[in-house]
PDB file of N, CA and C in Angstrom:
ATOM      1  N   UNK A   1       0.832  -1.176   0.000  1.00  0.00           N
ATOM      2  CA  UNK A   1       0.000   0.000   0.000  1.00  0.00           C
ATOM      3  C   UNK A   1       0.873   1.234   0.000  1.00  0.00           C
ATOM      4  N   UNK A   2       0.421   2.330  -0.895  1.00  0.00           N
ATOM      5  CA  UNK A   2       0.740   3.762  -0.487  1.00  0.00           C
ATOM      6  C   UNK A   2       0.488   4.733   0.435  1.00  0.00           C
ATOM      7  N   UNK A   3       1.327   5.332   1.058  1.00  0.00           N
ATOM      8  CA  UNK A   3       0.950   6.523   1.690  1.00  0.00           C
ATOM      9  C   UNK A   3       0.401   7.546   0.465  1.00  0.00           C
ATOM     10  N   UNK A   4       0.581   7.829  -0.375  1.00  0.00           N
ATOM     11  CA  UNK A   4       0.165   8.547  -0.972  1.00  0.00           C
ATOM     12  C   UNK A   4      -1.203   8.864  -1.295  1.00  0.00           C
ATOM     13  N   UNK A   5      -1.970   9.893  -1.156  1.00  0.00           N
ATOM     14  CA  UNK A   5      -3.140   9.933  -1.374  1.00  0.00           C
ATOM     15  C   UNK A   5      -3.924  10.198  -2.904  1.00  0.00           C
ATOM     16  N   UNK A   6      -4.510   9.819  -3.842  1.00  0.00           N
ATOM     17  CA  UNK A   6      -4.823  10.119  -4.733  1.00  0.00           C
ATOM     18  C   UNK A   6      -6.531  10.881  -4.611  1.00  0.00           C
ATOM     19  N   UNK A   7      -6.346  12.310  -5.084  1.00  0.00           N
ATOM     20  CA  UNK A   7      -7.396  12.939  -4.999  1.00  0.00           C
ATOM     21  C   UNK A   7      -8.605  12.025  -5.682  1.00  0.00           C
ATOM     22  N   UNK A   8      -9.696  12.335  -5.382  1.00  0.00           N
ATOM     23  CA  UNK A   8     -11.141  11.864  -5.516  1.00  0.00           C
ATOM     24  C   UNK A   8     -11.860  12.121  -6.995  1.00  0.00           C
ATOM     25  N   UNK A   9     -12.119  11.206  -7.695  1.00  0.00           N
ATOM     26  CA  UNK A   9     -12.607  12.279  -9.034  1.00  0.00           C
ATOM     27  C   UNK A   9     -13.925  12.926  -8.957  1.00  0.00           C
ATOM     28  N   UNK A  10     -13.836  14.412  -9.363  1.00  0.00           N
ATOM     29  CA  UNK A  10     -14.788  15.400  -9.557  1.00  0.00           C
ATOM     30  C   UNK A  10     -16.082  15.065 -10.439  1.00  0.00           C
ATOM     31  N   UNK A  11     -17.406  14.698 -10.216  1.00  0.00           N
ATOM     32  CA  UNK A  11     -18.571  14.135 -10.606  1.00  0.00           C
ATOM     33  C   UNK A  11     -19.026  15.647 -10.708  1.00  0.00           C
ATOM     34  N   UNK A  12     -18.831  16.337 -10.322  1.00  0.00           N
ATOM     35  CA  UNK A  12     -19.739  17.725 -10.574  1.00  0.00           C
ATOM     36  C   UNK A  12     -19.663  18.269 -11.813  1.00  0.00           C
ATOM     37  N   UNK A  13     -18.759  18.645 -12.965  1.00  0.00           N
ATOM     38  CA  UNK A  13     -19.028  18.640 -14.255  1.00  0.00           C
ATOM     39  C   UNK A  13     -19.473  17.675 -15.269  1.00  0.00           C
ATOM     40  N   UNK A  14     -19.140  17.680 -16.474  1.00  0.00           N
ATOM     41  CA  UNK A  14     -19.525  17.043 -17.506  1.00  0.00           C
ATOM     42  C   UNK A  14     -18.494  16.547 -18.279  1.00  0.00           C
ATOM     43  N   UNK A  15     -18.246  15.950 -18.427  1.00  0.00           N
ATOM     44  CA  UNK A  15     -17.276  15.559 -19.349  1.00  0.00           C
ATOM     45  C   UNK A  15     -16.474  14.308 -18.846  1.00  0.00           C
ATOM     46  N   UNK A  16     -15.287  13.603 -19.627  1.00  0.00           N
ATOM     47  CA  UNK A  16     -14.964  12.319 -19.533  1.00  0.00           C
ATOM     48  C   UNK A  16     -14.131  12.463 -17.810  1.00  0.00           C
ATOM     49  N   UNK A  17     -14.374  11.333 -16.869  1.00  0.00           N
ATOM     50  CA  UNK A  17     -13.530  11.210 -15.684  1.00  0.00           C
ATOM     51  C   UNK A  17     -12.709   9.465 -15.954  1.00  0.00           C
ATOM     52  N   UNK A  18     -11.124  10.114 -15.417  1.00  0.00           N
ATOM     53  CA  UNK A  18     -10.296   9.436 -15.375  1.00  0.00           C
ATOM     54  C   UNK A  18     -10.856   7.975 -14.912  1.00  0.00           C
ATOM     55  N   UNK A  19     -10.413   6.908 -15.485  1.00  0.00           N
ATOM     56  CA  UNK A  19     -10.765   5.294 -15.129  1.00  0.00           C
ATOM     57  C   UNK A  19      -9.557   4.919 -14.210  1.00  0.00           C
ATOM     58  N   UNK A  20      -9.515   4.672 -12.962  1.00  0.00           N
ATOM     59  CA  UNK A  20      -8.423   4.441 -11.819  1.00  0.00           C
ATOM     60  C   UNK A  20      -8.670   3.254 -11.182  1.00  0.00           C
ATOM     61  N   UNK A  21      -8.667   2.146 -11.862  1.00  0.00           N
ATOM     62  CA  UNK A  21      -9.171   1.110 -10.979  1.00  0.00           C
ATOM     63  C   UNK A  21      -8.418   0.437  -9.632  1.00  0.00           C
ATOM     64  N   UNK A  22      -8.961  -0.445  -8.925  1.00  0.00           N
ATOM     65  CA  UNK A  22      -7.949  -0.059  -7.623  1.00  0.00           C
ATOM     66  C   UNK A  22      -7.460  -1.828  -7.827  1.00  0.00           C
ATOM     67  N   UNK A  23      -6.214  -1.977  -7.196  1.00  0.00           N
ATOM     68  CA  UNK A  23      -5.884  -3.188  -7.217  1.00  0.00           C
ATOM     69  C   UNK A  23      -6.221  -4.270  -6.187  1.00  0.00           C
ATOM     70  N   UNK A  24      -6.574  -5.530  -7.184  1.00  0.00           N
ATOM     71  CA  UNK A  24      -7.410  -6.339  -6.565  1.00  0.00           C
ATOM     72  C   UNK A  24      -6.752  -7.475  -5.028  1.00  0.00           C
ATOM     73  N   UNK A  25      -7.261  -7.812  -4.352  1.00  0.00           N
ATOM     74  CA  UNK A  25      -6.552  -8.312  -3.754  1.00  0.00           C
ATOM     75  C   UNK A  25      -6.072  -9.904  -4.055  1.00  0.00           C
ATOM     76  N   UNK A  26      -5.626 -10.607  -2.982  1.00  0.00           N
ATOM     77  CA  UNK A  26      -5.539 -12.005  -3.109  1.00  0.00           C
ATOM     78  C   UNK A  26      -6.752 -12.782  -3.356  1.00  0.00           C
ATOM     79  N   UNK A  27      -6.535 -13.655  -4.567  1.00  0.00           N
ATOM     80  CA  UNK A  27      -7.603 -14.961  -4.878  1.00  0.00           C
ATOM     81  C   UNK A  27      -8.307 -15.670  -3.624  1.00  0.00           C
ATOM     82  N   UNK A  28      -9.349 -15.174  -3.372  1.00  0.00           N
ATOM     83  CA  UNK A  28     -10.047 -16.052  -2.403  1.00  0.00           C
ATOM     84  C   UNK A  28      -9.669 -17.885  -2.346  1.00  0.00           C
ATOM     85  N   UNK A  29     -10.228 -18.811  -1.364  1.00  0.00           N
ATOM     86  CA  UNK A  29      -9.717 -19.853  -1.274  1.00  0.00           C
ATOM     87  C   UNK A  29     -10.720 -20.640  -2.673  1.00  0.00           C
ATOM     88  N   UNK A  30     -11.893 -20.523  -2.745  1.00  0.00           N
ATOM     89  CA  UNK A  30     -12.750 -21.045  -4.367  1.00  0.00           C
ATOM     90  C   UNK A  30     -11.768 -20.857  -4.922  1.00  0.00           C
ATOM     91  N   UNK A  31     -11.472 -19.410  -5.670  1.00  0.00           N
ATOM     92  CA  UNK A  31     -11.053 -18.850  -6.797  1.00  0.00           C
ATOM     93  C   UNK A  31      -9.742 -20.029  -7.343  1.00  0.00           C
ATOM     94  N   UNK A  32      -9.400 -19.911  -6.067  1.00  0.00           N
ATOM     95  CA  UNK A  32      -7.580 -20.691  -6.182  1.00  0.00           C
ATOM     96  C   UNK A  32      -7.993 -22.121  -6.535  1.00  0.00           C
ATOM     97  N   UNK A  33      -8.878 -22.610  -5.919  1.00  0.00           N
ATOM     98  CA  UNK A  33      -9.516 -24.133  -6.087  1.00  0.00           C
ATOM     99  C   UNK A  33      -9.511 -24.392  -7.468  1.00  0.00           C
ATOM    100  N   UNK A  34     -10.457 -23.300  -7.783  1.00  0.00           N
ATOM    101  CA  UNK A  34     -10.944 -23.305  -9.084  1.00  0.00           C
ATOM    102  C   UNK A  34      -9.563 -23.187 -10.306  1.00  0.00           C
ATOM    103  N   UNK A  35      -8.973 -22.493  -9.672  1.00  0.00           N
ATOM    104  CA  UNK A  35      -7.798 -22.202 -10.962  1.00  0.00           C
ATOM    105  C   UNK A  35      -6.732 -23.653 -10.985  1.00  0.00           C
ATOM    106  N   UNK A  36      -6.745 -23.891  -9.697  1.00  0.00           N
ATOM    107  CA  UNK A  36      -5.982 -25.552  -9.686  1.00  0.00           C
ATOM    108  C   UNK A  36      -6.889 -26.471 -10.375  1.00  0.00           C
ATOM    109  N   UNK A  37      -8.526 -26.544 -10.057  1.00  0.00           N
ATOM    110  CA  UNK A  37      -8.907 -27.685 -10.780  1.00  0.00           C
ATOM    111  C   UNK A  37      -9.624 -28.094 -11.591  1.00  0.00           C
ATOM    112  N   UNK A  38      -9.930 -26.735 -12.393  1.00  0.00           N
ATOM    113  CA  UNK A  38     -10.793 -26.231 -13.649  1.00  0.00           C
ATOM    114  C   UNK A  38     -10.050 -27.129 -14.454  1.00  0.00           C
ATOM    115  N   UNK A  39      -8.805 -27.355 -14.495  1.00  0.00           N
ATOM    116  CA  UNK A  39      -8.473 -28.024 -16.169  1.00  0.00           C
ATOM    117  C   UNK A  39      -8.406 -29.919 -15.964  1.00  0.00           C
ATOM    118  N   UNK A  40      -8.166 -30.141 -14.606  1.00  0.00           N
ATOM    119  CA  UNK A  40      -8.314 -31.896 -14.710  1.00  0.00           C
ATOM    120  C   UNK A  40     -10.058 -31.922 -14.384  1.00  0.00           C
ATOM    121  N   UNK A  41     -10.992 -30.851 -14.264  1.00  0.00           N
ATOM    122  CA  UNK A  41     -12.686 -31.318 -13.768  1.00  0.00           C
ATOM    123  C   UNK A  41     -12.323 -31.553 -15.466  1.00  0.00           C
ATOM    124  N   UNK A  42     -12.546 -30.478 -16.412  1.00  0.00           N
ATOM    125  CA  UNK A  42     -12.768 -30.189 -18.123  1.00  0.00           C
ATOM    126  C   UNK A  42     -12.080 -31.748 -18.421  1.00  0.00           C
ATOM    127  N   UNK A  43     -11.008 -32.103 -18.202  1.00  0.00           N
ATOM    128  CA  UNK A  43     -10.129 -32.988 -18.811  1.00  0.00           C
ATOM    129  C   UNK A  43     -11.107 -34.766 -18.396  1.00  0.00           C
ATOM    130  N   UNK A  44     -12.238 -34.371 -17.851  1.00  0.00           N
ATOM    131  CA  UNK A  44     -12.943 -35.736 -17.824  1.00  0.00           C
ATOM    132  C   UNK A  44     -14.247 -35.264 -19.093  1.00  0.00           C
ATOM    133  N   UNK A  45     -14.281 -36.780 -19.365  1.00  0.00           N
ATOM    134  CA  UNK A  45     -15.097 -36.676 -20.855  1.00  0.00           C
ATOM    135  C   UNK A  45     -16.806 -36.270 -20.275  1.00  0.00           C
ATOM    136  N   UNK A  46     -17.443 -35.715 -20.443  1.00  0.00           N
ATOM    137  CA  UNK A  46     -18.524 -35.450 -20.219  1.00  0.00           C
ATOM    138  C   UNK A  46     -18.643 -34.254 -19.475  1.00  0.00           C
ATOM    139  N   UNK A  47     -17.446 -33.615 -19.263  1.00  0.00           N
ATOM    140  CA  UNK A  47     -17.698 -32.044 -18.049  1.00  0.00           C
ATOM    141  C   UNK A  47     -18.029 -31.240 -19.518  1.00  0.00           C
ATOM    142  N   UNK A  48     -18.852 -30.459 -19.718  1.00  0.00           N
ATOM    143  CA  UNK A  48     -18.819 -29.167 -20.193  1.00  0.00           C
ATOM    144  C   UNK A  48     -18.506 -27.803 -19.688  1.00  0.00           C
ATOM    145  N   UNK A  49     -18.740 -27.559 -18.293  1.00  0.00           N
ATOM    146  CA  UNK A  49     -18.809 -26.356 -18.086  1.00  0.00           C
ATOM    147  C   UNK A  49     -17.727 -26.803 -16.417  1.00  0.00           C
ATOM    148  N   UNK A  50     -17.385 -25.186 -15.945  1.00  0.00           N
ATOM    149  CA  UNK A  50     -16.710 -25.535 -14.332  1.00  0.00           C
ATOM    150  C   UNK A  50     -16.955 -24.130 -13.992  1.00  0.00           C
ATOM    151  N   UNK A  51     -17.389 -23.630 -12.969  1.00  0.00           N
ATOM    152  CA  UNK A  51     -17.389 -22.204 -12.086  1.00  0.00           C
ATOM    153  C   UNK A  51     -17.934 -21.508 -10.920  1.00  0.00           C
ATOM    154  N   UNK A  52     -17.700 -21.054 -10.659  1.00  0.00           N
ATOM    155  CA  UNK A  52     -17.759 -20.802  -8.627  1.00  0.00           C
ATOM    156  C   UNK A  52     -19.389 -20.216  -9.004  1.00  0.00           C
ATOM    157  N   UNK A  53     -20.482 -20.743  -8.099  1.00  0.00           N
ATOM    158  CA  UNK A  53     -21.468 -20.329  -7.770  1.00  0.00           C
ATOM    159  C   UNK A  53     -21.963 -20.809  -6.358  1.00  0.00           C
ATOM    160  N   UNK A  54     -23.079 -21.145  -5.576  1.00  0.00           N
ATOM    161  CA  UNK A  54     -23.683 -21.035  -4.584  1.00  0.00           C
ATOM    162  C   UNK A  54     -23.705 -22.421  -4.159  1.00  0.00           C
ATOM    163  N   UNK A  55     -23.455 -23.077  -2.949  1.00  0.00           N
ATOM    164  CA  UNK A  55     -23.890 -24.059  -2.786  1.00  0.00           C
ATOM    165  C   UNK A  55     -25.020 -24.510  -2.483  1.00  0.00           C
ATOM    166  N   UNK A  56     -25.278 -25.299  -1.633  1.00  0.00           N
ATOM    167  CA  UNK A  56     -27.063 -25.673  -0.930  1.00  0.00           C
ATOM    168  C   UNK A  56     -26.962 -25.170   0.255  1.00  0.00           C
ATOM    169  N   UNK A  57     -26.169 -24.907   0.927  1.00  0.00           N
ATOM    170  CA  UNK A  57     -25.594 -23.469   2.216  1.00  0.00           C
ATOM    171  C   UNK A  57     -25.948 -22.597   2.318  1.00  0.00           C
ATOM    172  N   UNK A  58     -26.092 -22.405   0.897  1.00  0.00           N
ATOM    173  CA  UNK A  58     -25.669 -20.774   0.729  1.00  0.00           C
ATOM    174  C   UNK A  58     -24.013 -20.189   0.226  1.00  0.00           C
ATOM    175  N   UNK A  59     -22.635 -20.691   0.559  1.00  0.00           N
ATOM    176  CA  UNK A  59     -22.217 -20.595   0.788  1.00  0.00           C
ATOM    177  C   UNK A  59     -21.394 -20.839  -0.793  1.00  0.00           C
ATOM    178  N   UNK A  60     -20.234 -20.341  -1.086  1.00  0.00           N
ATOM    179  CA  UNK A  60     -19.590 -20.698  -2.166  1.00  0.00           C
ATOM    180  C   UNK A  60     -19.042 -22.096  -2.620  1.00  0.00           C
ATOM    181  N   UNK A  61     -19.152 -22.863  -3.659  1.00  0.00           N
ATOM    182  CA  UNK A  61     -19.259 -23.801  -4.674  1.00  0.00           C
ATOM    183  C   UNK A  61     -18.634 -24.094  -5.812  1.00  0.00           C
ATOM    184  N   UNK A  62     -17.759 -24.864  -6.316  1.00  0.00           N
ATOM    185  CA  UNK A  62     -17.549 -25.469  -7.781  1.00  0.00           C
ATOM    186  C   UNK A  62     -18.714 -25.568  -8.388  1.00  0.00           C
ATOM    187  N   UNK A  63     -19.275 -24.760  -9.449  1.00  0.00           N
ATOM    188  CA  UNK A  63     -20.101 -25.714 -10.383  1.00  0.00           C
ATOM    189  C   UNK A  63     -19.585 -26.461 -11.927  1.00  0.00           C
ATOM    190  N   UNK A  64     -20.243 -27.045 -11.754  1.00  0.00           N
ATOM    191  CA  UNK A  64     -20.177 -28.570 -12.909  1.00  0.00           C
ATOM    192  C   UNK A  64     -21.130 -28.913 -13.666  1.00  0.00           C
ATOM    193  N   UNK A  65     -21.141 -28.500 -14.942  1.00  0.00           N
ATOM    194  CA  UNK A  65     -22.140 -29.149 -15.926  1.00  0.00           C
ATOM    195  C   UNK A  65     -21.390 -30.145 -16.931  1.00  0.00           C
ATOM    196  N   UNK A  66     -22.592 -30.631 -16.555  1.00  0.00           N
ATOM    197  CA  UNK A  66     -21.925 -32.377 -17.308  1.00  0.00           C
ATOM    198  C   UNK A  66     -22.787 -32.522 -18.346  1.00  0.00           C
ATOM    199  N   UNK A  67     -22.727 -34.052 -19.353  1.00  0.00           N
ATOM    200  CA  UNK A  67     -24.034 -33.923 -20.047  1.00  0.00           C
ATOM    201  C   UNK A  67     -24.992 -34.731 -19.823  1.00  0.00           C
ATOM    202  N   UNK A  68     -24.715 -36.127 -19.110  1.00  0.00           N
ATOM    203  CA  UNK A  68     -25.828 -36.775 -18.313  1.00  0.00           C
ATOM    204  C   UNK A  68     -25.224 -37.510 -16.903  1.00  0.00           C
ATOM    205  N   UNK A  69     -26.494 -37.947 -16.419  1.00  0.00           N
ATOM    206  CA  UNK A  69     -26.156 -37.972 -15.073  1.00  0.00           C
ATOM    207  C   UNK A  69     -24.805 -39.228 -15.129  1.00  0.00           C
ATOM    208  N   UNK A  70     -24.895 -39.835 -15.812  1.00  0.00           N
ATOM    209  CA  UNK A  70     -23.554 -40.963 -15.410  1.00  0.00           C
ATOM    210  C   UNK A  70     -22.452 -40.278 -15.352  1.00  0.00           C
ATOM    211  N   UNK A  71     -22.442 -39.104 -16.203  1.00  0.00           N
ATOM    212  CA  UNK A  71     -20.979 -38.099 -15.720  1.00  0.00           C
ATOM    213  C   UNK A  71     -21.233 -37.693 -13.978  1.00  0.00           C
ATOM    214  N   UNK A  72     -22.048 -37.502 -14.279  1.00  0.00           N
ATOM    215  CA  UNK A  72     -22.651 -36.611 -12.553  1.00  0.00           C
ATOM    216  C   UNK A  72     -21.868 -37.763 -11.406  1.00  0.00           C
ATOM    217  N   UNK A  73     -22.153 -38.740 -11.763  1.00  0.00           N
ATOM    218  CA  UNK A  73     -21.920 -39.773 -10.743  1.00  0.00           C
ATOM    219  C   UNK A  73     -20.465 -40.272 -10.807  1.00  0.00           C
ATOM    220  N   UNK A  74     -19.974 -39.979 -11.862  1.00  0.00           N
ATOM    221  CA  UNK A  74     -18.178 -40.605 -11.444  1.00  0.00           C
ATOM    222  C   UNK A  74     -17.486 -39.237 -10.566  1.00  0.00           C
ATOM    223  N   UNK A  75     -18.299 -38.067 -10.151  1.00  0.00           N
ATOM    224  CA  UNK A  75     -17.357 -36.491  -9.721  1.00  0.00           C
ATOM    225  C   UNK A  75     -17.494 -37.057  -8.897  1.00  0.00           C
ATOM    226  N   UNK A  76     -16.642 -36.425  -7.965  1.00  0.00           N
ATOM    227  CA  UNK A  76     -16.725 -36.066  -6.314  1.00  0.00           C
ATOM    228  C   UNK A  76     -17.767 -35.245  -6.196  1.00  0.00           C
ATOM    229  N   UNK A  77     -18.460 -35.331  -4.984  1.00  0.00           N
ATOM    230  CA  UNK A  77     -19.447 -34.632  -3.955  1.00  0.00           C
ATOM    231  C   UNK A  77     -18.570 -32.872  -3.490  1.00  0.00           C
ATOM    232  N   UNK A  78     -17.366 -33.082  -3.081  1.00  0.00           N
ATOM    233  CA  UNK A  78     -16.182 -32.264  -2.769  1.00  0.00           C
ATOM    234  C   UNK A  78     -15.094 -31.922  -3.141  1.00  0.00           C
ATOM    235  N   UNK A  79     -14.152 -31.106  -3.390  1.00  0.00           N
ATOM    236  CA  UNK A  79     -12.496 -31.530  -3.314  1.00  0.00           C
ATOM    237  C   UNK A  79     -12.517 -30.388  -2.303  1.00  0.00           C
ATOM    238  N   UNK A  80     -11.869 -30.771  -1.698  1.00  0.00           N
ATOM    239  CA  UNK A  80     -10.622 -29.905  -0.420  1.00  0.00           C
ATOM    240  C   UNK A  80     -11.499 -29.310   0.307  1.00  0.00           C
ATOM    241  N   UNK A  81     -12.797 -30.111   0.700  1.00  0.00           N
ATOM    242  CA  UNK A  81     -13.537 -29.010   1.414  1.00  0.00           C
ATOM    243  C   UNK A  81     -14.937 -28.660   0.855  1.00  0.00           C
ATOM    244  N   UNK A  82     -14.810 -28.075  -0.364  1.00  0.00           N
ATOM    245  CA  UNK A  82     -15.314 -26.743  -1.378  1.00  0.00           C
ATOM    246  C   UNK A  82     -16.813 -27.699  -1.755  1.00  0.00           C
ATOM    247  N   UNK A  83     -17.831 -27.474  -1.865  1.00  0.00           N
ATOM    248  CA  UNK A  83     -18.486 -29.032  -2.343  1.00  0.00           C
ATOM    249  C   UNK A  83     -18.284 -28.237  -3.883  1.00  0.00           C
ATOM    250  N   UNK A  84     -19.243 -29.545  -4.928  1.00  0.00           N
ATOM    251  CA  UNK A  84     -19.648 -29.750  -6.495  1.00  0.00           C
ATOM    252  C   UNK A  84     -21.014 -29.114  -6.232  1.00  0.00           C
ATOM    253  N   UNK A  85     -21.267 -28.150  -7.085  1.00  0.00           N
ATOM    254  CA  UNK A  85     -22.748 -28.325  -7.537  1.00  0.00           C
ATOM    255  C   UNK A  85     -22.720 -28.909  -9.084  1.00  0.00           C
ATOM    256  N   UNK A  86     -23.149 -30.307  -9.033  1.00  0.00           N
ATOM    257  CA  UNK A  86     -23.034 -30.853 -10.641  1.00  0.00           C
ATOM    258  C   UNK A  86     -24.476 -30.308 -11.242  1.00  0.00           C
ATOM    259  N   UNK A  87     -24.398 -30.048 -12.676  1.00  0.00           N
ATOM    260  CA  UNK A  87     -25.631 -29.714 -13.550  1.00  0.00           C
ATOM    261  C   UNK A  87     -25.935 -30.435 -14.464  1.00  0.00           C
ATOM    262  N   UNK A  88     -26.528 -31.352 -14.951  1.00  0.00           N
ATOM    263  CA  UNK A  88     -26.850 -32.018 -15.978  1.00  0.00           C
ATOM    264  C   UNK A  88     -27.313 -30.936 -17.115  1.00  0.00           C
ATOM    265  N   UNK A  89     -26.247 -30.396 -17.965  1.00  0.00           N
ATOM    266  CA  UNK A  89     -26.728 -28.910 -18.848  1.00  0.00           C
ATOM    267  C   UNK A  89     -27.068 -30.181 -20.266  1.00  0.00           C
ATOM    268  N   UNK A  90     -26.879 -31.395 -20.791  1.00  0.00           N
ATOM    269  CA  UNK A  90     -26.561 -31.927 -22.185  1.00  0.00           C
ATOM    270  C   UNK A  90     -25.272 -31.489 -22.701  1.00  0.00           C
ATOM    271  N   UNK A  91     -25.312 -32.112 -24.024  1.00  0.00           N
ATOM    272  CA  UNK A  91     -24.240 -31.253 -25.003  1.00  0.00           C
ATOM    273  C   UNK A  91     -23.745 -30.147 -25.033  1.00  0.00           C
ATOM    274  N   UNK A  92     -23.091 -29.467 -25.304  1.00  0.00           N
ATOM    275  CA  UNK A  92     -23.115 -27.988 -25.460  1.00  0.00           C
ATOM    276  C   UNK A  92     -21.932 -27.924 -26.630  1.00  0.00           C
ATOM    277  N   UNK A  93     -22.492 -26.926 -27.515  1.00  0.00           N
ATOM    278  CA  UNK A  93     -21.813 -26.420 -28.973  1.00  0.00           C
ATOM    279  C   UNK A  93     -21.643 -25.144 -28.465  1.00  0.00           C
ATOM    280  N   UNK A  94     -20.575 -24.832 -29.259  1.00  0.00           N
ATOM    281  CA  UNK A  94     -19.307 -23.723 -28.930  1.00  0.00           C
ATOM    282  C   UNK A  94     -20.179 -22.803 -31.107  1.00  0.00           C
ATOM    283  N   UNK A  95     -20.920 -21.861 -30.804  1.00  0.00           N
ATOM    284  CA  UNK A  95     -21.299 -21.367 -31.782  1.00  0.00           C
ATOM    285  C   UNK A  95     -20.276 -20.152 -32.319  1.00  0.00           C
TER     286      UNK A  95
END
């Protein structure tokens, strides 16, 4: 972090205001999950899809769309904790 302060941008006129976006922090513990095991979930035949949404908690989730349930049933329930929400989405074409 800086000591430095960067003034506030001025909303009171018209015209274009500077884009300053702020830097993001560290990958939550999903995110990291996800970036370790997005490519061996894909690398089984029947995953179509992989990405962090909601569990049955409430609480954050792997999701998994597969294309029928016999894919559904060779995943894990979990890895490291994190659960699966599996989806039976079908096929899916890349248009």
């Amino acid at each position: 972090m800086s000591d430095i302060k960067r003034p506030r941008p001025d909303f009171s006129g018209a015209g274009p205001v500077e884009y300053q976006p702020t830097e993001t922090g560290p990958a939550g513990a999903v995110e990291q999950l996800l970036a370790s095991e997005e490519a061996r979930l894909l690398a089984v035949p029947g995953v179509t899809s992989v990405g962090i949404g909601f569990g049955p908690a409430g609480g954050e989730a792997l999701t998994v769309g597969v294309v029928d349930a016999g894919v559904a049933a060779r995943l894990p329930r979990e890895i490291r904790g994190v659960p699966l929400v599996i989806t039976v989405t079908g096929p899916v074409d890349a248009l």
